[in-house]
PDB file of N, CA and C in Angstrom:
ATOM      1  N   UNK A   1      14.278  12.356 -86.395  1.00  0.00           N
ATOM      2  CA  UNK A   1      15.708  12.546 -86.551  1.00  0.00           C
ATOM      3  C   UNK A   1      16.434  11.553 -85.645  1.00  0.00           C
ATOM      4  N   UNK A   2      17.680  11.030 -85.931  1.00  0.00           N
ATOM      5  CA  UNK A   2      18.242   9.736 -85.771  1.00  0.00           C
ATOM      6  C   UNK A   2      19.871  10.461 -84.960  1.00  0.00           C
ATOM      7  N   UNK A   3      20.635  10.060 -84.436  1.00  0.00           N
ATOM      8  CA  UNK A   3      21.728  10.532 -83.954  1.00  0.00           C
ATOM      9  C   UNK A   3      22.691  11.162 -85.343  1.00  0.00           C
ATOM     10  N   UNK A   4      22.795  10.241 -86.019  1.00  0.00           N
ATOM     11  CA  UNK A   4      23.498  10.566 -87.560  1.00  0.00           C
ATOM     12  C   UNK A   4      22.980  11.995 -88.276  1.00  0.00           C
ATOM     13  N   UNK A   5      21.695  11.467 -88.278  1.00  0.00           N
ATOM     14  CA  UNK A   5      21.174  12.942 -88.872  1.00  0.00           C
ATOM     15  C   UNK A   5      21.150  13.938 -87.719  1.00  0.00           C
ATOM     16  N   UNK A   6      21.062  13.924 -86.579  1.00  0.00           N
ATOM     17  CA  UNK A   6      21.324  15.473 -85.889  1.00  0.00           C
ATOM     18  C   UNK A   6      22.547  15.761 -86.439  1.00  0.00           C
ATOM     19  N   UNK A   7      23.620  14.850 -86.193  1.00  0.00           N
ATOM     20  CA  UNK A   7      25.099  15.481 -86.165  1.00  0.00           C
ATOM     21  C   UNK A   7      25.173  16.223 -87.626  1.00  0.00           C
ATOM     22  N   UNK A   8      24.558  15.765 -88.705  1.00  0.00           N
ATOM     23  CA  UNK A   8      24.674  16.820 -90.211  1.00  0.00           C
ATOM     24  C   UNK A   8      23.858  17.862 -89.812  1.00  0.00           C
ATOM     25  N   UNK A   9      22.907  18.004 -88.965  1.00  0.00           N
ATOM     26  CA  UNK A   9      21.967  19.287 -88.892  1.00  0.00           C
ATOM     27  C   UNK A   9      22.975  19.946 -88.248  1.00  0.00           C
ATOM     28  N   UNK A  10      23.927  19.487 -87.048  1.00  0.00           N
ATOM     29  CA  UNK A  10      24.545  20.670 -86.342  1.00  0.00           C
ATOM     30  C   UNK A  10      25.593  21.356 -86.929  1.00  0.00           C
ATOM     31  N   UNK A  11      26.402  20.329 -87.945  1.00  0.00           N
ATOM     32  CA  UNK A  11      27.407  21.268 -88.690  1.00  0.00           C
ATOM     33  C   UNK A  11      26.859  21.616 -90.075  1.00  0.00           C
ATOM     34  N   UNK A  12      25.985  21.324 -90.338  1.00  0.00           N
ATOM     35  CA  UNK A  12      25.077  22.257 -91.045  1.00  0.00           C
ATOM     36  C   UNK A  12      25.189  23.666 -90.567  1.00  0.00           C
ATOM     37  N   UNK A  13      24.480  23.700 -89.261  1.00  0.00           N
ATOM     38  CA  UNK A  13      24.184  25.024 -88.743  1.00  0.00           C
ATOM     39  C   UNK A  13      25.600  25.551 -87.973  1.00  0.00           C
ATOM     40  N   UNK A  14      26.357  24.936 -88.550  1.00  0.00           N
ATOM     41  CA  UNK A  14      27.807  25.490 -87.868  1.00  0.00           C
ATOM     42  C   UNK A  14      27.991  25.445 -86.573  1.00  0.00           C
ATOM     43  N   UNK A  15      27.735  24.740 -85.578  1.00  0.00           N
ATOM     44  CA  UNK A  15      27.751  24.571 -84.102  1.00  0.00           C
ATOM     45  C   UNK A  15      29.395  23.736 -83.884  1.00  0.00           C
ATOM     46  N   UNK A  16      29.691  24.689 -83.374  1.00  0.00           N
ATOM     47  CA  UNK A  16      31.407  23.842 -83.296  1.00  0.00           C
ATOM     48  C   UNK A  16      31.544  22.348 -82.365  1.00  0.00           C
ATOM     49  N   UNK A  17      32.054  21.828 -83.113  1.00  0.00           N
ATOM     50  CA  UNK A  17      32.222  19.913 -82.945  1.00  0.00           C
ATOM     51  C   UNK A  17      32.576  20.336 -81.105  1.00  0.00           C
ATOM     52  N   UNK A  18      33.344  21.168 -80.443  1.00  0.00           N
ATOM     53  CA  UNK A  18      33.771  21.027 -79.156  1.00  0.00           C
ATOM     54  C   UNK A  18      32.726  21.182 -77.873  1.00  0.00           C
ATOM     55  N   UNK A  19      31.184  21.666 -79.057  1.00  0.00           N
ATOM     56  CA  UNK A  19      30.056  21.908 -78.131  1.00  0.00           C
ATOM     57  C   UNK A  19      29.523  20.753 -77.693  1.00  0.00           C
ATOM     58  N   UNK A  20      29.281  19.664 -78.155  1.00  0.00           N
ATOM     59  CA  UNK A  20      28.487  18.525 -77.985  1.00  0.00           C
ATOM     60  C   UNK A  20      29.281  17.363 -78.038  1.00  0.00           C
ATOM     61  N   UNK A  21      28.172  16.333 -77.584  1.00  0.00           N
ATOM     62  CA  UNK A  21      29.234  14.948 -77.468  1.00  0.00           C
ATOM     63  C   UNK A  21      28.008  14.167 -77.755  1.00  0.00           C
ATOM     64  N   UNK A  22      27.832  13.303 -79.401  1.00  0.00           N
ATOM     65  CA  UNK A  22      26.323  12.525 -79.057  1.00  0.00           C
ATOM     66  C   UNK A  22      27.483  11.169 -79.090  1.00  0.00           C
ATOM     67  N   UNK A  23      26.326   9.984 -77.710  1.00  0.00           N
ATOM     68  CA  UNK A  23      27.043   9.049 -78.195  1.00  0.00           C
ATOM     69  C   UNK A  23      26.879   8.048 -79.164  1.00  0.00           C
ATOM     70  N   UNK A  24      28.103   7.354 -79.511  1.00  0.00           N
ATOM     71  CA  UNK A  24      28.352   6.634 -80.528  1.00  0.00           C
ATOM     72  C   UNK A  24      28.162   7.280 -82.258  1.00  0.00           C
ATOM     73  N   UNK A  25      28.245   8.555 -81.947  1.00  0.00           N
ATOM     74  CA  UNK A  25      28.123   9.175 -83.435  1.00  0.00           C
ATOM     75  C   UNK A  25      29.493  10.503 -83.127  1.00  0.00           C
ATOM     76  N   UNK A  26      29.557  11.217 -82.404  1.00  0.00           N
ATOM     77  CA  UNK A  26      30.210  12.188 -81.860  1.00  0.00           C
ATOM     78  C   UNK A  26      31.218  12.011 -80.339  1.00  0.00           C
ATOM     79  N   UNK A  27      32.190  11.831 -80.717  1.00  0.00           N
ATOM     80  CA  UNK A  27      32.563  12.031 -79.303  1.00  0.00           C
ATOM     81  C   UNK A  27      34.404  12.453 -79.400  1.00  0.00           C
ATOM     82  N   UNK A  28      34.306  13.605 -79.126  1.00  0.00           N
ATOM     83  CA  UNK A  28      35.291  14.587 -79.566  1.00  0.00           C
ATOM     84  C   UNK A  28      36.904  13.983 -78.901  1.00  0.00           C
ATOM     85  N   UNK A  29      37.709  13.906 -79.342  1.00  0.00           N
ATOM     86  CA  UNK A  29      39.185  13.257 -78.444  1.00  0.00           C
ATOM     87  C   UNK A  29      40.200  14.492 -78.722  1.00  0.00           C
ATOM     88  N   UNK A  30      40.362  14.927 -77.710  1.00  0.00           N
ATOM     89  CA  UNK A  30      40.079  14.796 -76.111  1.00  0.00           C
ATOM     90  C   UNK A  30      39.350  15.505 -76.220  1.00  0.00           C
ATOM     91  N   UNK A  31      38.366  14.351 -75.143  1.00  0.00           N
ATOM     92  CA  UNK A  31      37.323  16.076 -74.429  1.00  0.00           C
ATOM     93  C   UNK A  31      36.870  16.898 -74.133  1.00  0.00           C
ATOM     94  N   UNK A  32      36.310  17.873 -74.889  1.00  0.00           N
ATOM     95  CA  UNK A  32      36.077  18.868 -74.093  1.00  0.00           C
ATOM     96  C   UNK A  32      35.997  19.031 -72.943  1.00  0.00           C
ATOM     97  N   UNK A  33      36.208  20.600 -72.119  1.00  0.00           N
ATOM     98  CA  UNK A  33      36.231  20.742 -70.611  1.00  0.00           C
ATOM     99  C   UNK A  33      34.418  20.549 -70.399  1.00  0.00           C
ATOM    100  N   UNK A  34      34.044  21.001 -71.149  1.00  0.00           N
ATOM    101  CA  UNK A  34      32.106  21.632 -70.953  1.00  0.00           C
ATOM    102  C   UNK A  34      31.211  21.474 -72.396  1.00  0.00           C
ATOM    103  N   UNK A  35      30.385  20.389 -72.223  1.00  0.00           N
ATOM    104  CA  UNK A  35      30.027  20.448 -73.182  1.00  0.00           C
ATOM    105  C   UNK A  35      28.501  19.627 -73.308  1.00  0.00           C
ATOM    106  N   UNK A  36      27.379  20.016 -74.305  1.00  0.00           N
ATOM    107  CA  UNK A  36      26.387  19.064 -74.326  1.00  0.00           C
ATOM    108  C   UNK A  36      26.600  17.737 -74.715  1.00  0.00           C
ATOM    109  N   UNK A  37      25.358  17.076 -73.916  1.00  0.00           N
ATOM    110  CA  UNK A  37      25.736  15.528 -74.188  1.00  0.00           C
ATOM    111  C   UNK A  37      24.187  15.011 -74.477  1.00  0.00           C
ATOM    112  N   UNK A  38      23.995  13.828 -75.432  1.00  0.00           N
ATOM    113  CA  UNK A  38      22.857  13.006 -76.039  1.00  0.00           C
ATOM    114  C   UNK A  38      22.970  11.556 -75.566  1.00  0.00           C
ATOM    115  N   UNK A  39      22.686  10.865 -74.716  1.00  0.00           N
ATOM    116  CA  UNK A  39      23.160   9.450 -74.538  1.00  0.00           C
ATOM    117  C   UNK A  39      22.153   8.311 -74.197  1.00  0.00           C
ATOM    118  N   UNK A  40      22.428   7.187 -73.942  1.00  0.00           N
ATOM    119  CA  UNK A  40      21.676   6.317 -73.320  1.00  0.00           C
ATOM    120  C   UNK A  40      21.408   6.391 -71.906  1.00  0.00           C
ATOM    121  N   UNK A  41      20.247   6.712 -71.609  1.00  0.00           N
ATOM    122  CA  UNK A  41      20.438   6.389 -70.123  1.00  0.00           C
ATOM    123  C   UNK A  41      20.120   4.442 -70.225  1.00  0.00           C
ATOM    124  N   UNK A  42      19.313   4.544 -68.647  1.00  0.00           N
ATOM    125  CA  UNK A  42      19.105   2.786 -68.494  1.00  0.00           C
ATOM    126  C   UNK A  42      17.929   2.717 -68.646  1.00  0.00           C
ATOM    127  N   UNK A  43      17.830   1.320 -69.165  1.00  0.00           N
ATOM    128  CA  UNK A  43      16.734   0.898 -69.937  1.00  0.00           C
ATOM    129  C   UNK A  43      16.504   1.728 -71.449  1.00  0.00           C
ATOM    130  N   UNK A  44      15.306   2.258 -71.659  1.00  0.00           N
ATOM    131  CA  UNK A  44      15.062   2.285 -73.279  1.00  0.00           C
ATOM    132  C   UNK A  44      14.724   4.130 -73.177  1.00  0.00           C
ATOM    133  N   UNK A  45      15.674   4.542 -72.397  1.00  0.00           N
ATOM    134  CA  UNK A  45      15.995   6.003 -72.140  1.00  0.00           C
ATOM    135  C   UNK A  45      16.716   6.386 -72.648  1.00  0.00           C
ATOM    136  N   UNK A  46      16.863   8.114 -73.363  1.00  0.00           N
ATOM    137  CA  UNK A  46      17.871   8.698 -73.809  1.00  0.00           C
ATOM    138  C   UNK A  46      17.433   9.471 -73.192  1.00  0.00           C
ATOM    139  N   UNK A  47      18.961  10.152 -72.444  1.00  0.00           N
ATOM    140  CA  UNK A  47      19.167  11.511 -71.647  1.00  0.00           C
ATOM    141  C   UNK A  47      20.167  12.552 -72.507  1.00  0.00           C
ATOM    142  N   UNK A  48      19.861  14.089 -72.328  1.00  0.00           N
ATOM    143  CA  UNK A  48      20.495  15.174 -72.801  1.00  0.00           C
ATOM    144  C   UNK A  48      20.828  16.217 -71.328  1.00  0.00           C
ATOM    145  N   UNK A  49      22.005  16.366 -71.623  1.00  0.00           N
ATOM    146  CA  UNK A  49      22.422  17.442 -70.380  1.00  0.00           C
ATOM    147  C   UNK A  49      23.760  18.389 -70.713  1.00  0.00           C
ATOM    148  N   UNK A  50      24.496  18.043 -69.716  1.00  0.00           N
ATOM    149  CA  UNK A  50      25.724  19.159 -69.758  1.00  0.00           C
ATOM    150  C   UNK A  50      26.652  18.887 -68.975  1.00  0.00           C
ATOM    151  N   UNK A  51      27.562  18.815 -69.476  1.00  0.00           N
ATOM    152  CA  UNK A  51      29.139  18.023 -68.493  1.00  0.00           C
ATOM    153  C   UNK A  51      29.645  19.677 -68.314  1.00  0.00           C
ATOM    154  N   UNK A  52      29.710  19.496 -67.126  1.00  0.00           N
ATOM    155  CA  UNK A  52      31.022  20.554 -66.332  1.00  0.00           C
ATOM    156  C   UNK A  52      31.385  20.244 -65.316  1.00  0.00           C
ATOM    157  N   UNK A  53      33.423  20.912 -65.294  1.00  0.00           N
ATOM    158  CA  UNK A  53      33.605  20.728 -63.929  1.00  0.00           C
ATOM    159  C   UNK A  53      33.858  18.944 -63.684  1.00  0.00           C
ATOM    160  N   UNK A  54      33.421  17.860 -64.901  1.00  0.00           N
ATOM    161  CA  UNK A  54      33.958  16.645 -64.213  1.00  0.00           C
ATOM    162  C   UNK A  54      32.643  15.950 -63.761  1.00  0.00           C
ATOM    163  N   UNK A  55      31.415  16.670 -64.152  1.00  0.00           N
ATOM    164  CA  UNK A  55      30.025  16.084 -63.719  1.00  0.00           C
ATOM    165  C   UNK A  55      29.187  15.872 -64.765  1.00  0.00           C
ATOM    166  N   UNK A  56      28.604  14.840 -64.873  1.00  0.00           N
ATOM    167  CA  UNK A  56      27.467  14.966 -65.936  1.00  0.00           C
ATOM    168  C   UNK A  56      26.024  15.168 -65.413  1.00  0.00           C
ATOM    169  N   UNK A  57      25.498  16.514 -65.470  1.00  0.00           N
ATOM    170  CA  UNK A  57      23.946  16.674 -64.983  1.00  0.00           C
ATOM    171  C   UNK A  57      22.786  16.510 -65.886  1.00  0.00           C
ATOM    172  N   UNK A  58      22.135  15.808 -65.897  1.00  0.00           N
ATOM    173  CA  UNK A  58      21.021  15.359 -67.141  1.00  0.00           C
ATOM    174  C   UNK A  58      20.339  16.267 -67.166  1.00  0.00           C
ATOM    175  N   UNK A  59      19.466  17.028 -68.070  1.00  0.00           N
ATOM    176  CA  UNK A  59      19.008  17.562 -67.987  1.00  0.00           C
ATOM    177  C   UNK A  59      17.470  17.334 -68.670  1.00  0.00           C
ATOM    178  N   UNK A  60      17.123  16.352 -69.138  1.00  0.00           N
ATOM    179  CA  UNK A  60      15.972  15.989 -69.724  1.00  0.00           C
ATOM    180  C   UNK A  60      15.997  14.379 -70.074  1.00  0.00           C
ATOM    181  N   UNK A  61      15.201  13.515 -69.596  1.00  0.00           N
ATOM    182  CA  UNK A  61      15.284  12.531 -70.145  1.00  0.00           C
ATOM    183  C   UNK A  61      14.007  11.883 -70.763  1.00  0.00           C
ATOM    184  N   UNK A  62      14.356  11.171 -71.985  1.00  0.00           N
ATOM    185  CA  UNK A  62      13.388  11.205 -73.331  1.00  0.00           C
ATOM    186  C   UNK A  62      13.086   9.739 -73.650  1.00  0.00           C
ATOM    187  N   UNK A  63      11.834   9.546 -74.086  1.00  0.00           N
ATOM    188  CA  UNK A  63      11.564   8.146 -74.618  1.00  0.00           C
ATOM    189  C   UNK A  63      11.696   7.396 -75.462  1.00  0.00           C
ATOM    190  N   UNK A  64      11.917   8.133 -76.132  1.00  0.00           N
ATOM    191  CA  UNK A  64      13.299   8.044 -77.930  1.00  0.00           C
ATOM    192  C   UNK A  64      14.734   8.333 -78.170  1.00  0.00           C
ATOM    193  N   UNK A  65      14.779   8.416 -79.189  1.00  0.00           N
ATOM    194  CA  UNK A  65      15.718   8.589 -79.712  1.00  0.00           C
ATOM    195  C   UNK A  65      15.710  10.343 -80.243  1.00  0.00           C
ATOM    196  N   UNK A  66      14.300  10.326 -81.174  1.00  0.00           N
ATOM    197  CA  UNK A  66      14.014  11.238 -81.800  1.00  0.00           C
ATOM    198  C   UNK A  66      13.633  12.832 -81.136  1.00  0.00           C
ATOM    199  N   UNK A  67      13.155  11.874 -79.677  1.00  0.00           N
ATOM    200  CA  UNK A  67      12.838  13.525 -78.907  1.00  0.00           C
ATOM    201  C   UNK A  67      14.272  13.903 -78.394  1.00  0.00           C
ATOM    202  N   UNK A  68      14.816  13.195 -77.890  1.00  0.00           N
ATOM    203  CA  UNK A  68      16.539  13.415 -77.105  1.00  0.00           C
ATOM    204  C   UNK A  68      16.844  14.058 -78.119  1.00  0.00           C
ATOM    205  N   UNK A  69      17.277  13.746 -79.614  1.00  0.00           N
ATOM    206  CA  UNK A  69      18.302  14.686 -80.463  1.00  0.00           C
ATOM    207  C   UNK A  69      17.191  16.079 -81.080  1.00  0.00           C
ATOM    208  N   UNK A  70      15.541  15.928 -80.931  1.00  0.00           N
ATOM    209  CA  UNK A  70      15.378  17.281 -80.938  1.00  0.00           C
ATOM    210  C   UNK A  70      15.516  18.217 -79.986  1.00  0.00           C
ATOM    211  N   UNK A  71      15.797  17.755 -78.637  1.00  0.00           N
ATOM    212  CA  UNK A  71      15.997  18.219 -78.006  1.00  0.00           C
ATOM    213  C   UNK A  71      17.360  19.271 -77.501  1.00  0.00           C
ATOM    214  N   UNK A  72      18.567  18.164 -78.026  1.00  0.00           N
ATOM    215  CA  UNK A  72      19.672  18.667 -77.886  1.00  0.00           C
ATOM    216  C   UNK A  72      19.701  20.049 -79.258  1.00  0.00           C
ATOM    217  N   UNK A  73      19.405  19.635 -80.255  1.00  0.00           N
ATOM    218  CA  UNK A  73      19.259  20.682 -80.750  1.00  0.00           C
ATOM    219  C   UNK A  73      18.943  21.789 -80.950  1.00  0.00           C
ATOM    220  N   UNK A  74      18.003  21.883 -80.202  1.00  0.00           N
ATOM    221  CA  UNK A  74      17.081  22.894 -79.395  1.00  0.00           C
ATOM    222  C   UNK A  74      17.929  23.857 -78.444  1.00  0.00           C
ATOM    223  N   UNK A  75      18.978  23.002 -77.964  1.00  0.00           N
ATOM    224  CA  UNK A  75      19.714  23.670 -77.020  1.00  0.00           C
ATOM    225  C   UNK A  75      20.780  24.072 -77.360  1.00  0.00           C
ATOM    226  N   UNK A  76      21.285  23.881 -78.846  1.00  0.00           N
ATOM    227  CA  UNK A  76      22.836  24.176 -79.221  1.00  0.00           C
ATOM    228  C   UNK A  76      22.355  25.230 -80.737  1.00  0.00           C
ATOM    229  N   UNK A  77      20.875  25.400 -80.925  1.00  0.00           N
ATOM    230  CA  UNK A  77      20.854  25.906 -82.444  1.00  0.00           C
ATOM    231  C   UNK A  77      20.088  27.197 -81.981  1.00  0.00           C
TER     232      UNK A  77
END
């Protein structure tokens, strides 16, 4: 699964757009206060975590693409 295709799995499964933020496919204006996030870390990393409060805390970081968005999904479905 690819960033594009998570985002149809999540409103598929009805997960409201204000829960998550993937980037460059999702990114809600304005902001949510709290919300999951799918992104690039550095180098050939993708990280998944959780913004609150003004912080972004990673919470898993993945060697794909494909494990990061099963991952986030995992956490919002």
């Amino acid at each position: 699964m690819d960033r594009p295709h998570l985002r149809a799995a999540l409103r598929v499964a009805g997960v409201p757009d204000g829960y998550y933020r993937i980037e460059g496919v999702h990114e809600p204006v304005p902001p949510p206060t709290d919300f999951l996030f799918l992104r690039r870390g550095s180098g050939d990393v993708w990280e998944t975590g959780a913004f609150e409060r003004g912080t972004y805390e990673v919470l898993a970081r993945h060697p794909d693409e494909e494990s990061a968005c099963a991952h986030l999904l995992a956490l919002l479905v």
